[in-house]
Each structure stands twice: as C-alpha cells, then as structure tokens.
N, C-alpha and C. Protein backbone atom coordinates (compact mmCIF):
# COMPACT_ATOMS: atom_id res chain seq x y z
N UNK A 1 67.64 15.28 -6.72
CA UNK A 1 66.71 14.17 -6.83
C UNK A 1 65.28 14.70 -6.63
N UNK A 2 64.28 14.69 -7.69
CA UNK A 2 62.79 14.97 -7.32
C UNK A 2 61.93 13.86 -6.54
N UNK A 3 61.50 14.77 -5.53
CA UNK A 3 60.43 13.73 -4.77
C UNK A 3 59.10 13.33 -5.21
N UNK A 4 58.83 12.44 -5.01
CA UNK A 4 57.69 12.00 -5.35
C UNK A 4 56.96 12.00 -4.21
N UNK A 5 55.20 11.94 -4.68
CA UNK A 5 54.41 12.66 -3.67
C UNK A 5 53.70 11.40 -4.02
N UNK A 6 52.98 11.00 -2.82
CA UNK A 6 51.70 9.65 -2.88
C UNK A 6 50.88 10.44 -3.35
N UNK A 7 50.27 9.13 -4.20
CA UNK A 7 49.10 9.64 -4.87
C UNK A 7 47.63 8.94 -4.99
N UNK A 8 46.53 9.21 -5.25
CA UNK A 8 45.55 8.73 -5.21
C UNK A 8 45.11 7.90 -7.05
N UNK A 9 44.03 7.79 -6.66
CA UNK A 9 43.24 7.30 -8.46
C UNK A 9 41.85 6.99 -7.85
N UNK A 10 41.42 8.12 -8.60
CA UNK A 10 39.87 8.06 -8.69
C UNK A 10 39.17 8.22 -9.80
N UNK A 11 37.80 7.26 -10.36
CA UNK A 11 37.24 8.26 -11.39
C UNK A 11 36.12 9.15 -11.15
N UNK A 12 35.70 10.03 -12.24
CA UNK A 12 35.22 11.00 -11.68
C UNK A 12 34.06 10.82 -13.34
N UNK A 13 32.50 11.93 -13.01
CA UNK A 13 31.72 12.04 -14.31
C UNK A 13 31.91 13.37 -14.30
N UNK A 14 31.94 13.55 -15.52
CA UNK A 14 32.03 15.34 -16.01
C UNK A 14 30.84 15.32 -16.38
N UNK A 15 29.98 16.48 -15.73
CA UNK A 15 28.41 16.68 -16.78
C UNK A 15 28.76 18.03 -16.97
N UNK A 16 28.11 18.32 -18.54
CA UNK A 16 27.55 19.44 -19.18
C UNK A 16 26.30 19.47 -19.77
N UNK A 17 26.03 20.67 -20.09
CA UNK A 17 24.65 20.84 -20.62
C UNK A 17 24.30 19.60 -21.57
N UNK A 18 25.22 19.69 -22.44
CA UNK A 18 25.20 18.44 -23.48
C UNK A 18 26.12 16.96 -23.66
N UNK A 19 26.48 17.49 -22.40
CA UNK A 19 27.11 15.69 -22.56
C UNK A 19 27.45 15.29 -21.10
N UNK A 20 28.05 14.17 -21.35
CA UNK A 20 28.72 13.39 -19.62
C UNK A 20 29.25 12.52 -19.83
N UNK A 21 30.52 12.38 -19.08
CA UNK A 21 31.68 11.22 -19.96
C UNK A 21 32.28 11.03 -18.33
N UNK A 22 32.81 10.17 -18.27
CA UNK A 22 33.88 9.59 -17.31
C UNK A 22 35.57 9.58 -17.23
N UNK A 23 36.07 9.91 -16.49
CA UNK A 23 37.36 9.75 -16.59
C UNK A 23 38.30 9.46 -15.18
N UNK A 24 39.36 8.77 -15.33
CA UNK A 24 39.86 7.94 -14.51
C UNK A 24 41.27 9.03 -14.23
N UNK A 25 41.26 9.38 -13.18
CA UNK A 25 42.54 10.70 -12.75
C UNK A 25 43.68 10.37 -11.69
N UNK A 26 44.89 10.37 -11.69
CA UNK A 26 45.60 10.39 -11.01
C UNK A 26 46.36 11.17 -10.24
N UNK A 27 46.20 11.62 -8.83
CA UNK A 27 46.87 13.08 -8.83
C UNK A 27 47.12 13.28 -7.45
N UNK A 28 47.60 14.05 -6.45
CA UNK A 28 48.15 14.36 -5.38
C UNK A 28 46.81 13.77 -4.17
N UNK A 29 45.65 14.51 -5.09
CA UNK A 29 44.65 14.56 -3.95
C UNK A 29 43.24 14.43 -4.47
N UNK A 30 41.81 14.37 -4.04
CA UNK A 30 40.34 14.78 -4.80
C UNK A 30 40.66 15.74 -5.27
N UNK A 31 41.00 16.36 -4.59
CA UNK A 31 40.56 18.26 -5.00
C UNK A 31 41.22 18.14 -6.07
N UNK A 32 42.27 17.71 -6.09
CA UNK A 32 43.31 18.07 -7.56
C UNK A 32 42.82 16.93 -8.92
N UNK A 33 42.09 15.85 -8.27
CA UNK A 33 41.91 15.29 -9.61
C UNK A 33 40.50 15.98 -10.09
N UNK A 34 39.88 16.75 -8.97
CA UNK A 34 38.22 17.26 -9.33
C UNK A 34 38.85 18.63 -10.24
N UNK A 35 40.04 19.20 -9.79
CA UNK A 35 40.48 20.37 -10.33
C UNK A 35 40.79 19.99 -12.09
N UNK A 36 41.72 19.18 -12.23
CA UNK A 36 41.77 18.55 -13.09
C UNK A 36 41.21 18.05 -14.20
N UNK A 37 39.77 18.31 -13.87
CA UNK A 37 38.49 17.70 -14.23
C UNK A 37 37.86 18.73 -14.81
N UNK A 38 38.09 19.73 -14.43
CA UNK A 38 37.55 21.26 -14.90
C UNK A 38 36.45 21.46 -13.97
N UNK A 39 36.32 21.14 -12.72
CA UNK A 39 35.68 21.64 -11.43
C UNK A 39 35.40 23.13 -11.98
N UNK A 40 36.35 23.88 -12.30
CA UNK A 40 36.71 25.26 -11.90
C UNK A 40 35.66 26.30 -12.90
N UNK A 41 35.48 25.11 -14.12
CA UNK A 41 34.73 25.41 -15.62
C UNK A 41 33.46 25.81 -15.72
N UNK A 42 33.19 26.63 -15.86
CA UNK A 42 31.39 27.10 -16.00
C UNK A 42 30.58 26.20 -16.78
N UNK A 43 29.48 25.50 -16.08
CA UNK A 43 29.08 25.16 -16.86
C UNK A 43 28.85 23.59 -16.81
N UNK A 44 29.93 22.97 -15.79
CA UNK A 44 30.36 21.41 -15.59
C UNK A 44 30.01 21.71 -14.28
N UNK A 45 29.54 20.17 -14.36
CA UNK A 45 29.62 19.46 -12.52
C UNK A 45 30.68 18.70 -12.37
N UNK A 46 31.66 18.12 -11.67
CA UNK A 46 32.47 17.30 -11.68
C UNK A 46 31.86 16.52 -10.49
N UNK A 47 32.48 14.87 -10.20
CA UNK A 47 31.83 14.39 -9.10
C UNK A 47 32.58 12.99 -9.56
N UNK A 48 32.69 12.55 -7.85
CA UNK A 48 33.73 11.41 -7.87
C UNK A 48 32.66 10.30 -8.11
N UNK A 49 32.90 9.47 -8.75
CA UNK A 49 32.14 8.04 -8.43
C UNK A 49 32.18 7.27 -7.26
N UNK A 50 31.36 6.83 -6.94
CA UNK A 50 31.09 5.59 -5.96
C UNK A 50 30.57 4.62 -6.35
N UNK A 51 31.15 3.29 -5.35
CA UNK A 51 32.53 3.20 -4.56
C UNK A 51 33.57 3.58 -5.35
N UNK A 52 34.65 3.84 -4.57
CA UNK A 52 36.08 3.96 -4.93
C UNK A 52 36.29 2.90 -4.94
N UNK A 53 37.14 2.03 -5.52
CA UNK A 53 37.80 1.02 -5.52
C UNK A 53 39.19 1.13 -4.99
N UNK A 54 39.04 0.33 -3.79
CA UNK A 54 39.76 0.50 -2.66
C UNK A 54 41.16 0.16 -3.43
N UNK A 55 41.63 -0.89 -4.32
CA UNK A 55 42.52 -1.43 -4.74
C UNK A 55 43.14 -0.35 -5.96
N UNK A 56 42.63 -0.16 -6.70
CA UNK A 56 43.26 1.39 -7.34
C UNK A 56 43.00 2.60 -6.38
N UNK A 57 43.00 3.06 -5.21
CA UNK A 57 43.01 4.03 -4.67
C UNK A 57 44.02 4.89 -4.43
N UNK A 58 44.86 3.61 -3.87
CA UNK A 58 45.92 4.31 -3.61
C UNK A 58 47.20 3.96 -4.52
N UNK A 59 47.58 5.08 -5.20
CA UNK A 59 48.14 4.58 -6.39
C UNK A 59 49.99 4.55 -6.25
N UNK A 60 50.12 4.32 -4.83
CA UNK A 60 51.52 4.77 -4.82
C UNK A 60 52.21 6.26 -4.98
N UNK A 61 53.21 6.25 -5.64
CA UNK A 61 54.26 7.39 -5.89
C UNK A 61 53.77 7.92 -7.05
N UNK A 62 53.90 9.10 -7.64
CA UNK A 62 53.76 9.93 -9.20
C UNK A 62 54.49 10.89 -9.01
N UNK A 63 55.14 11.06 -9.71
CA UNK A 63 56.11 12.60 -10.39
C UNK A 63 55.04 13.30 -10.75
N UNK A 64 53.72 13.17 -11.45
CA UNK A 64 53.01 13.90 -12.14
C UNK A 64 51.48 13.30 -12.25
N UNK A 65 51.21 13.94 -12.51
CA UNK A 65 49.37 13.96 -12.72
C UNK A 65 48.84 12.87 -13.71
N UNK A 66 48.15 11.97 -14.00
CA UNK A 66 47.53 11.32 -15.02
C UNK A 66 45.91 11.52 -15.58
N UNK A 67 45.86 11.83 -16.40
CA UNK A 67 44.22 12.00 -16.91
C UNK A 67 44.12 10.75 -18.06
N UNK A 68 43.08 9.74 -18.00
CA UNK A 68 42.65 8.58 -18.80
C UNK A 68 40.91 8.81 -18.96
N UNK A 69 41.28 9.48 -20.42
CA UNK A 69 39.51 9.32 -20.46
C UNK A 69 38.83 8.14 -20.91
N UNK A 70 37.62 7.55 -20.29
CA UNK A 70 36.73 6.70 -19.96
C UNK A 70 35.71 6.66 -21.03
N UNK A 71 34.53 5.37 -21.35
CA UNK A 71 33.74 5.74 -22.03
C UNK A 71 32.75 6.91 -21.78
N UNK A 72 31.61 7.28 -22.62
CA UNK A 72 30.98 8.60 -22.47
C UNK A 72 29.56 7.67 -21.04
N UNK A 73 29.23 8.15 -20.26
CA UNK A 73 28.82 8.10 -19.23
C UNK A 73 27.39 7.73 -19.73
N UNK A 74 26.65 6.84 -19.57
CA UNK A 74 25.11 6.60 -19.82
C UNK A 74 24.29 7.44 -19.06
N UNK A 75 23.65 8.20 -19.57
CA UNK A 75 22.33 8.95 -18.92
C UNK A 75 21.88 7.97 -18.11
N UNK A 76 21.28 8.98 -17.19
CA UNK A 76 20.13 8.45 -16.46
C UNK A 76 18.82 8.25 -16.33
C-alpha cells in the first residue's frame, strides 16, 4: 500500500528577464513547490504569493505533485 504524504497548495510568480506568469503548485512542502517552480533555474526568481489562502493551504493527502499554470502575471 503507498503512503500518502500531507500536502500543501500554494501559488507562486515565476520572473524572468522577459516574462512573469503565475502558477498554482501542489506538493510535499514550499521548498518543493518553489523547487518545482524552477527555483534552481538561472535566470528566474521564484516567490510565493501573499496571502496564502488559508482554505487551499492545506491540501490534504497527494500521491504526487501538481503543477496548474495560472494567467501570465501583470507587471508592475
């Protein structure tokens, strides 16, 4: 039987040189939905939004990871 691990849901903005979009992640932890996000990627900022919305936060149980991309993020 595979266990399932609690999981979070946060969204997060991806910036690059030339763009910035939003996306809504599901995953063990921040780190893993910022990982997820391409944190790791030269070149990107990743960064959680605020507030969290307390009511999708905690997303229960997942077998696995979810990535839902969002509209493209309005400049500032």
């Amino acid at each position: 039987m595979m266990r399932e691990n609690p999981s979070i849901c946060v969204t997060v903005q991806v910036q690059t040189v030339a763009t910035s979009w939003r996306a809504k992640i599901t995953a063990p932890s921040i780190a893993r939905a910022l990982e997820l996000a391409g944190a790791e990627r030269s070149g990107r900022r990743v960064s959680v939004v605020f507030p969290v919305d307390p009511e999708e936060f905690f997303a229960g149980t997942a077998p696995e990871t979810n990535v839902a991309a969002l509209e493209p993020a309005i400049a500032a």
